[in-house]
Protein backbone atom coordinates (compact mmCIF):
# COMPACT_ATOMS: atom_id res chain seq x y z
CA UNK A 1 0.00 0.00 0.00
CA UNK A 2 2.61 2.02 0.81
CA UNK A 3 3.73 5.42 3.36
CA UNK A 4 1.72 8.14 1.75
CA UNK A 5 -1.28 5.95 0.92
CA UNK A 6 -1.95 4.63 4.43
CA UNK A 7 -1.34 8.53 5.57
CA UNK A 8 -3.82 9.63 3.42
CA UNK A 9 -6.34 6.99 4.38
CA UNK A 10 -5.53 7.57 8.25
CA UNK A 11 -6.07 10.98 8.50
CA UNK A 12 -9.32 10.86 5.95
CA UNK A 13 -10.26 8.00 8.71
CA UNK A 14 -9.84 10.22 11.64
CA UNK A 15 -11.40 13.14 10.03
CA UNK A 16 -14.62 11.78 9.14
CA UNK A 17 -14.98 9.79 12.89
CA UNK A 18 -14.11 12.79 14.59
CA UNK A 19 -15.15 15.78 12.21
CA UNK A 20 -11.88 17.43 12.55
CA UNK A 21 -10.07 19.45 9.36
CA UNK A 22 -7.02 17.58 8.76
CA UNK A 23 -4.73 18.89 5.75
CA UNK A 24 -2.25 16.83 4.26
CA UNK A 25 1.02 17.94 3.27
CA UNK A 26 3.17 15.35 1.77
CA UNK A 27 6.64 16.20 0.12
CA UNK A 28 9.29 13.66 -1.35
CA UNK A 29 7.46 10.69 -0.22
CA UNK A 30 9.16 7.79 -2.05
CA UNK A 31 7.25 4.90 -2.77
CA UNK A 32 9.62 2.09 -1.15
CA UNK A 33 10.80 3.50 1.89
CA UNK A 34 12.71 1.67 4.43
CA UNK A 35 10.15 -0.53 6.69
CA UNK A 36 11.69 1.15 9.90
CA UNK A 37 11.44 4.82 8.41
CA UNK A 38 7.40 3.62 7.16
CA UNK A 39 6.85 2.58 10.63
CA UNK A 40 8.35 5.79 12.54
CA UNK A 41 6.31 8.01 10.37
CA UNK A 42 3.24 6.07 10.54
CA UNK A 43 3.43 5.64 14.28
CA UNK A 44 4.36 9.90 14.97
CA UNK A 45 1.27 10.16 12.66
CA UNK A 46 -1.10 7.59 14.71
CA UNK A 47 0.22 9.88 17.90
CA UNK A 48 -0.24 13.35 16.58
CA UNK A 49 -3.62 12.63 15.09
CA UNK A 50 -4.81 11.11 18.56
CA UNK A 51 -3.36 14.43 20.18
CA UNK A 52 -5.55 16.52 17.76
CA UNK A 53 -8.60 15.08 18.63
CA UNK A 54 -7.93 14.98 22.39
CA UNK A 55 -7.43 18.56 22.22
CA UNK A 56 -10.13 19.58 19.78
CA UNK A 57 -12.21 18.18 21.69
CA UNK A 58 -11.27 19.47 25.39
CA UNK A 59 -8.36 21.07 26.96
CA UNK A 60 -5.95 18.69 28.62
CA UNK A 61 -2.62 19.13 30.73
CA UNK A 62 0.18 20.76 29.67
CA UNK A 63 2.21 17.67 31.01
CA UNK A 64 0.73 14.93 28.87
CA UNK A 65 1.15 17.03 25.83
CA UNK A 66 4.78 17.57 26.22
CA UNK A 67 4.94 13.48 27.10
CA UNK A 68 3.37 12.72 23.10
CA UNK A 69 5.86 15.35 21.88
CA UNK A 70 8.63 14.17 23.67
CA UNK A 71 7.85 10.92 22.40
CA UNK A 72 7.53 10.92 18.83
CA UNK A 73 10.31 13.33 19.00
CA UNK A 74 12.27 10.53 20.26
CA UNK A 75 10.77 8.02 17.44
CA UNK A 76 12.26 10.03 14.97
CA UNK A 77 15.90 10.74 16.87
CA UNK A 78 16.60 7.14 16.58
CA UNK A 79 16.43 7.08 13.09
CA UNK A 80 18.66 10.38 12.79
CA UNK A 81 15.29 12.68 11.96
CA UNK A 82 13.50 15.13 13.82
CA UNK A 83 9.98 16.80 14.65
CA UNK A 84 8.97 19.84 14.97
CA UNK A 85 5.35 21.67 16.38
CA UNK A 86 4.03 24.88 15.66
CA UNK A 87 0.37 25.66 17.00
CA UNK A 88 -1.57 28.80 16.81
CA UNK A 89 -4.88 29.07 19.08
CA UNK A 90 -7.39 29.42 16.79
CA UNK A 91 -5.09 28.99 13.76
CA UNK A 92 -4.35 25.27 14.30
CA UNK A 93 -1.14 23.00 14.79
CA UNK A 94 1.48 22.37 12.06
CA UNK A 95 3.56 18.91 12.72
CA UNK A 96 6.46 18.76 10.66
CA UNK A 97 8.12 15.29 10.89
CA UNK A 98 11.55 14.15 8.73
CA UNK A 99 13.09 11.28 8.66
CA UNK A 100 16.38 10.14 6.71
CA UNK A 101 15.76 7.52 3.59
CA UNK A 102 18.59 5.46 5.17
CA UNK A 103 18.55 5.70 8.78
CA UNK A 104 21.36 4.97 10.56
CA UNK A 105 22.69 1.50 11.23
CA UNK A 106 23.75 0.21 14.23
CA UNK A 107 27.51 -0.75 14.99
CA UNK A 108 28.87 -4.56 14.59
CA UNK A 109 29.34 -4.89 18.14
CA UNK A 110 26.05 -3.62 19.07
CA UNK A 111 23.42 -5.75 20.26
């Protein structure tokens, strides 16, 4: 099916259920991507969306928010890439997430 299929579908998905406006940006999106750098996107996707419609929907603590951040921050560090959140009351949130085509392999003698 492929990375920017199963985005497409997931966010149309969460849209309809929850009747949030999702809009999808999708740049350089190869069509056979690495199954670890698939995964990590998928999975920072599956996390953000869940975070938009916990906060559409009510307000929540600061502290929980920073945990989902923090973690699909940390998804993305392990495969060299990084995240980054901008959000505008009102305006909505912008999740920019990048990930290397080849992430980074681990040395012989790890385990």
């Amino acid at each position: 099916m492929g990375l920017e299929c199963a985005v497409v579908g997931l966010c149309e998905e969460v849209s309809n259920r929850h009747g949030v406006t999702i809009d999808v940006h999708r740049e350089n999106i190869r069509a056979a991507l690495p199954p670890e750098v698939s995964l990590c996107l998928y999975r920072v996707l599956q996390e953000a969306l869940q975070n938009v419609v916990k906060h559409s929907l009510s307000t929540r603590p600061r502290r929980a928010e920073r945990s989902s951040q923090r973690n699909m921050k940390e998804r993305l560090k392990v495969l060299g890439g990084h995240l980054s959140i901008h959000s505008e009351r009102g305006r909505g949130t912008m999740i920019h997430a990048v990930a290397p085509l080849c992430p980074p392999t681990k040395p012989a003698n790890a385990a």
